[in-house]
N, C-alpha and C. Protein backbone atom coordinates (compact mmCIF):
# COMPACT_ATOMS: atom_id res chain seq x y z
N UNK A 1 0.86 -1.18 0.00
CA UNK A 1 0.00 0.00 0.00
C UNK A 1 0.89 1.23 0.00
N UNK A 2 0.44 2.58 -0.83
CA UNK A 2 1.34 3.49 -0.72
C UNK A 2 1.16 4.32 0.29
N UNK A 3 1.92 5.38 0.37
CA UNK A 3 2.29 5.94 2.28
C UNK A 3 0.71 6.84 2.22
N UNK A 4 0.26 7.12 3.45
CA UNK A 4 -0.43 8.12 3.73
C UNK A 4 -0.10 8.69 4.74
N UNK A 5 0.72 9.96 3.88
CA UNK A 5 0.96 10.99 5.26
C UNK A 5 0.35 12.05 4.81
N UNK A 6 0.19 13.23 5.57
CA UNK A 6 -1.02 14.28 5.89
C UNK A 6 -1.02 14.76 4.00
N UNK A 7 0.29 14.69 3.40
CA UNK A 7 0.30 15.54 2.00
C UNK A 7 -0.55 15.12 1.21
N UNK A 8 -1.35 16.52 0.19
CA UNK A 8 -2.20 16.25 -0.46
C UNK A 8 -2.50 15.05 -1.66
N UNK A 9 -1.10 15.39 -1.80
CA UNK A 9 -0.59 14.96 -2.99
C UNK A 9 -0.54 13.34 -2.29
N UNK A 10 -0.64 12.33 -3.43
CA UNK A 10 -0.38 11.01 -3.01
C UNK A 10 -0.23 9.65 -4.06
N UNK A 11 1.39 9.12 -3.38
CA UNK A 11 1.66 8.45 -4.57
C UNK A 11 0.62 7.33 -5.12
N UNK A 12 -0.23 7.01 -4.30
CA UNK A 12 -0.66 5.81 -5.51
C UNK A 12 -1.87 6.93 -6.18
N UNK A 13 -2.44 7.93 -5.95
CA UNK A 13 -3.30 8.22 -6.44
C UNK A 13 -2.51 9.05 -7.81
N UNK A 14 -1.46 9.39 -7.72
CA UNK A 14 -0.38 9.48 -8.95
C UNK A 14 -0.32 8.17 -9.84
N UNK A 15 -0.07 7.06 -9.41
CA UNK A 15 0.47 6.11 -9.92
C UNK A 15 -0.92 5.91 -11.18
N UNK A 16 -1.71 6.18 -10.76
CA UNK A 16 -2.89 6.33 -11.92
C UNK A 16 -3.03 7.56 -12.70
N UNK A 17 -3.34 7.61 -13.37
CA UNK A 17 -3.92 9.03 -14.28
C UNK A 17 -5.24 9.84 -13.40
N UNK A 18 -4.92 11.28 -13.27
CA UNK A 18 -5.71 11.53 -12.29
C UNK A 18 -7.30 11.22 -13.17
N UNK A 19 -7.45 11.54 -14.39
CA UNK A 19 -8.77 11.68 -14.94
C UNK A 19 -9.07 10.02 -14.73
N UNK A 20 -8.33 9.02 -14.65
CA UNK A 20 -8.57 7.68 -14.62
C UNK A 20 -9.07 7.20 -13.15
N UNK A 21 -8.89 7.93 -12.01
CA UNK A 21 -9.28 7.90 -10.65
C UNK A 21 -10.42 8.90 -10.81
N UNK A 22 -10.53 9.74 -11.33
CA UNK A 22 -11.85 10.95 -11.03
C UNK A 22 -12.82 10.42 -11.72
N UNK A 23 -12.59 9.94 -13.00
CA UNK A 23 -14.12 9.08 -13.46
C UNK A 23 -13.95 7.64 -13.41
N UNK A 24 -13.24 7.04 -12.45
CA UNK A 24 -13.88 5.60 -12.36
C UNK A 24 -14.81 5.45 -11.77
N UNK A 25 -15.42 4.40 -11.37
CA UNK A 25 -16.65 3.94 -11.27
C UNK A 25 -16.75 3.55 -9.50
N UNK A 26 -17.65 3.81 -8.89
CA UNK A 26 -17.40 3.48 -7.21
C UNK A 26 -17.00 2.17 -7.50
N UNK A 27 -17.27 1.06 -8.15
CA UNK A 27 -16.59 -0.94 -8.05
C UNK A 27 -15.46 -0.53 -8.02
N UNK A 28 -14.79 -0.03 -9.52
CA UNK A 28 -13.45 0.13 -9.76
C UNK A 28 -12.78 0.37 -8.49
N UNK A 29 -13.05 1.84 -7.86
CA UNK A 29 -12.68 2.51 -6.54
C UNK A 29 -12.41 1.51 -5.73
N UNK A 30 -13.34 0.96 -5.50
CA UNK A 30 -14.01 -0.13 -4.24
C UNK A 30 -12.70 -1.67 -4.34
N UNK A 31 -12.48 -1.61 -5.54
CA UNK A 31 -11.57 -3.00 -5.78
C UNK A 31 -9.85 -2.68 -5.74
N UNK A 32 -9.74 -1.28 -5.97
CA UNK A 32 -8.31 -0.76 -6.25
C UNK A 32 -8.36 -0.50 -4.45
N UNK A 33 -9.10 -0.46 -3.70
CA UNK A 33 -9.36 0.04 -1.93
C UNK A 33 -8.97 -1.55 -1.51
N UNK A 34 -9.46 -2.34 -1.63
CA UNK A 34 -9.49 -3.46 -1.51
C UNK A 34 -8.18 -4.26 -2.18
N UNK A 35 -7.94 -4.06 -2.95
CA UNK A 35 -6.10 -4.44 -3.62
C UNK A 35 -5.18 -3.90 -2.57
N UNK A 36 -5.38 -2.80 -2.47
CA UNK A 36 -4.17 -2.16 -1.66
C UNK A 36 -3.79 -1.55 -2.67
N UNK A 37 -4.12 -0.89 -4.05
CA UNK A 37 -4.00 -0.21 -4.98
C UNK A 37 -3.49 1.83 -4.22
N UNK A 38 -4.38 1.50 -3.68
CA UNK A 38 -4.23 2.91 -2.73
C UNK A 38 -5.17 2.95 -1.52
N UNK A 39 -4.86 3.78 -0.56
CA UNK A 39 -5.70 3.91 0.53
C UNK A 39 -6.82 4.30 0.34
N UNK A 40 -7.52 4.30 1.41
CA UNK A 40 -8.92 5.31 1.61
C UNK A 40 -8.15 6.76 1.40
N UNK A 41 -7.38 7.27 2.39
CA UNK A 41 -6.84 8.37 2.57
C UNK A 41 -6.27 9.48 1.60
N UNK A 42 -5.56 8.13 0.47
CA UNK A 42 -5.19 8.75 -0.87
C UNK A 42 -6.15 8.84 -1.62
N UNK A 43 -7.49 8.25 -1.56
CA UNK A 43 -8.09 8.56 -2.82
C UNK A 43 -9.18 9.52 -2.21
N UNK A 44 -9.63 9.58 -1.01
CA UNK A 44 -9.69 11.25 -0.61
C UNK A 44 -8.94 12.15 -0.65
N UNK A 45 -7.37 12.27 -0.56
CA UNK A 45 -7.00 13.50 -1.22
C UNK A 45 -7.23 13.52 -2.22
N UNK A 46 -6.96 12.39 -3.10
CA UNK A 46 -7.40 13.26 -5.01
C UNK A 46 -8.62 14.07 -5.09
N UNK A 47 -9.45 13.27 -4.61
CA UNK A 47 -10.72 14.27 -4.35
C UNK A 47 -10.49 15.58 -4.02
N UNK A 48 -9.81 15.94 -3.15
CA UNK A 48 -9.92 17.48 -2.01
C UNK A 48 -9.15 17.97 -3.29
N UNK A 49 -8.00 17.27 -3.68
CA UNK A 49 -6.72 17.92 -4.56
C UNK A 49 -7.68 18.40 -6.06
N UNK A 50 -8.81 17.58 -6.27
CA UNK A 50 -9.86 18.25 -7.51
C UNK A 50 -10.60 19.65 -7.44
N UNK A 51 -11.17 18.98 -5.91
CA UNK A 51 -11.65 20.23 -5.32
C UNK A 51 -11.20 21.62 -5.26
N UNK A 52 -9.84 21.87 -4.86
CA UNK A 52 -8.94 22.88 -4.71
C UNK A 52 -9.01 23.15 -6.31
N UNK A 53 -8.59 22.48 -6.96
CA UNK A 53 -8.18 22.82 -8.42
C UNK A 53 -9.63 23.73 -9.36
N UNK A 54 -10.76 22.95 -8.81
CA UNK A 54 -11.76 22.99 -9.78
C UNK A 54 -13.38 23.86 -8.84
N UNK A 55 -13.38 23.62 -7.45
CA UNK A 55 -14.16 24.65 -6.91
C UNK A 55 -14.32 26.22 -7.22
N UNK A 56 -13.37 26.68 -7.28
CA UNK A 56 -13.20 28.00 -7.45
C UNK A 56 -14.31 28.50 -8.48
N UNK A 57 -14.26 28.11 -9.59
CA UNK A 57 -15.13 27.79 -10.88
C UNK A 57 -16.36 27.62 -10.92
N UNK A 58 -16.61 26.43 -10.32
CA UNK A 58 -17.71 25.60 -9.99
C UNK A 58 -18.50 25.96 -8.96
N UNK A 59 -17.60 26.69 -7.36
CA UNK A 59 -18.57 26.89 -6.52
C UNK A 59 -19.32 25.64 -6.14
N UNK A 60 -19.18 24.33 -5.93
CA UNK A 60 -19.81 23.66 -5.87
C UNK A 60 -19.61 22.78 -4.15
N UNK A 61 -18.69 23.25 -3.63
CA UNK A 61 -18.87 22.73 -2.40
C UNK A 61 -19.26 23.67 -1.34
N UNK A 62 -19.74 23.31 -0.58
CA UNK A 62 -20.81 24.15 0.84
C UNK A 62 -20.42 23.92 1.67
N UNK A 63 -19.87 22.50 2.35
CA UNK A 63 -19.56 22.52 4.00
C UNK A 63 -17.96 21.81 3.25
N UNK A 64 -16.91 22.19 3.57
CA UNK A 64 -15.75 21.93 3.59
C UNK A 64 -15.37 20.97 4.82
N UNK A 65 -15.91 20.02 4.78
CA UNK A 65 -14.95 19.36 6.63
C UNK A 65 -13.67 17.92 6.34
N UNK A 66 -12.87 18.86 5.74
CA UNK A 66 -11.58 17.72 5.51
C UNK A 66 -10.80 17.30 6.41
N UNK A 67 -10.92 17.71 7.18
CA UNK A 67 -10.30 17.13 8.59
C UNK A 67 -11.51 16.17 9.27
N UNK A 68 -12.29 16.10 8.87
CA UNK A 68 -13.45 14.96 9.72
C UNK A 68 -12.93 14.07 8.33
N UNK A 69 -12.90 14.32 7.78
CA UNK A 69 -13.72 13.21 6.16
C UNK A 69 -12.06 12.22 6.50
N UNK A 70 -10.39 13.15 6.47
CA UNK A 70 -9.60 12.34 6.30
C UNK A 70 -9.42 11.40 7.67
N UNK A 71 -9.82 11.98 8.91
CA UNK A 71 -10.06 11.43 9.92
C UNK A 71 -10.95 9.49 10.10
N UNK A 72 -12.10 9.91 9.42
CA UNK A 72 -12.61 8.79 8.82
C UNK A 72 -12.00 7.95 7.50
N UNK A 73 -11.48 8.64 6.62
CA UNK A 73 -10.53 7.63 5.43
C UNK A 73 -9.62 6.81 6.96
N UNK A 74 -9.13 7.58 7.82
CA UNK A 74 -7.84 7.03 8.31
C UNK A 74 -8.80 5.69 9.17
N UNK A 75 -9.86 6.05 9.52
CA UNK A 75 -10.58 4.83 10.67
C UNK A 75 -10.52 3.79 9.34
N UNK A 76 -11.24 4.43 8.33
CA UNK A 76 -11.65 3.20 7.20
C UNK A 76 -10.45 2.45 6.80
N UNK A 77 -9.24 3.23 6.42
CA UNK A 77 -8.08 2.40 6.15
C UNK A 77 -7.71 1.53 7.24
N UNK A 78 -7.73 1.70 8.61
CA UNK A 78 -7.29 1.08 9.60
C UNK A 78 -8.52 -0.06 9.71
N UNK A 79 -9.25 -0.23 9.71
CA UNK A 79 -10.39 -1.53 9.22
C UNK A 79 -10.07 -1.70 8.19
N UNK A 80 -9.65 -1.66 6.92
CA UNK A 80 -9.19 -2.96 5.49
C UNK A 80 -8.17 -3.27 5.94
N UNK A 81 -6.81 -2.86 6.77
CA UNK A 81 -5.94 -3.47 7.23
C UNK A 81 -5.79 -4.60 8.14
């Protein structure tokens, strides 16, 4: 599994093409989580790391709580382990 430390940025969610993680499919997600392809943790940052990139624009997020959400990736990763 690749590292999850606090940085946004994250290697396995690199190791894919980001447009190849942003439109896969929740199974896909769900089976690359389950491989050990990448964490919970990393494939919530790609998310936040979209967010940052593409909110501004869009305006499309309302309650920001990334410190609860990675809090929970970290419970969820620590249960598939």
């Amino acid at each position: 599994m690749a590292s999850t430390d606090n940085n946004s940025s994250t290697a396995g969610a690199k190791s894919a093409s980001g447009d190849d993680l942003a439109f896969a499919s929740a199974t896909e997600l769900a089976q690359k989580l389950r491989d050990r392809e990448l964490s919970c943790e990393e494939l919530l940052n790609h998310y936040l790391d979209r967010v940052d990139r593409y909110n501004g624009e869009l305006n499309a997020l309302v309650v920001d709580i990334r410190d609860q959400a990675r809090e929970e990736a970290r419970t969820a990763d620590q249960a598939l382990a």
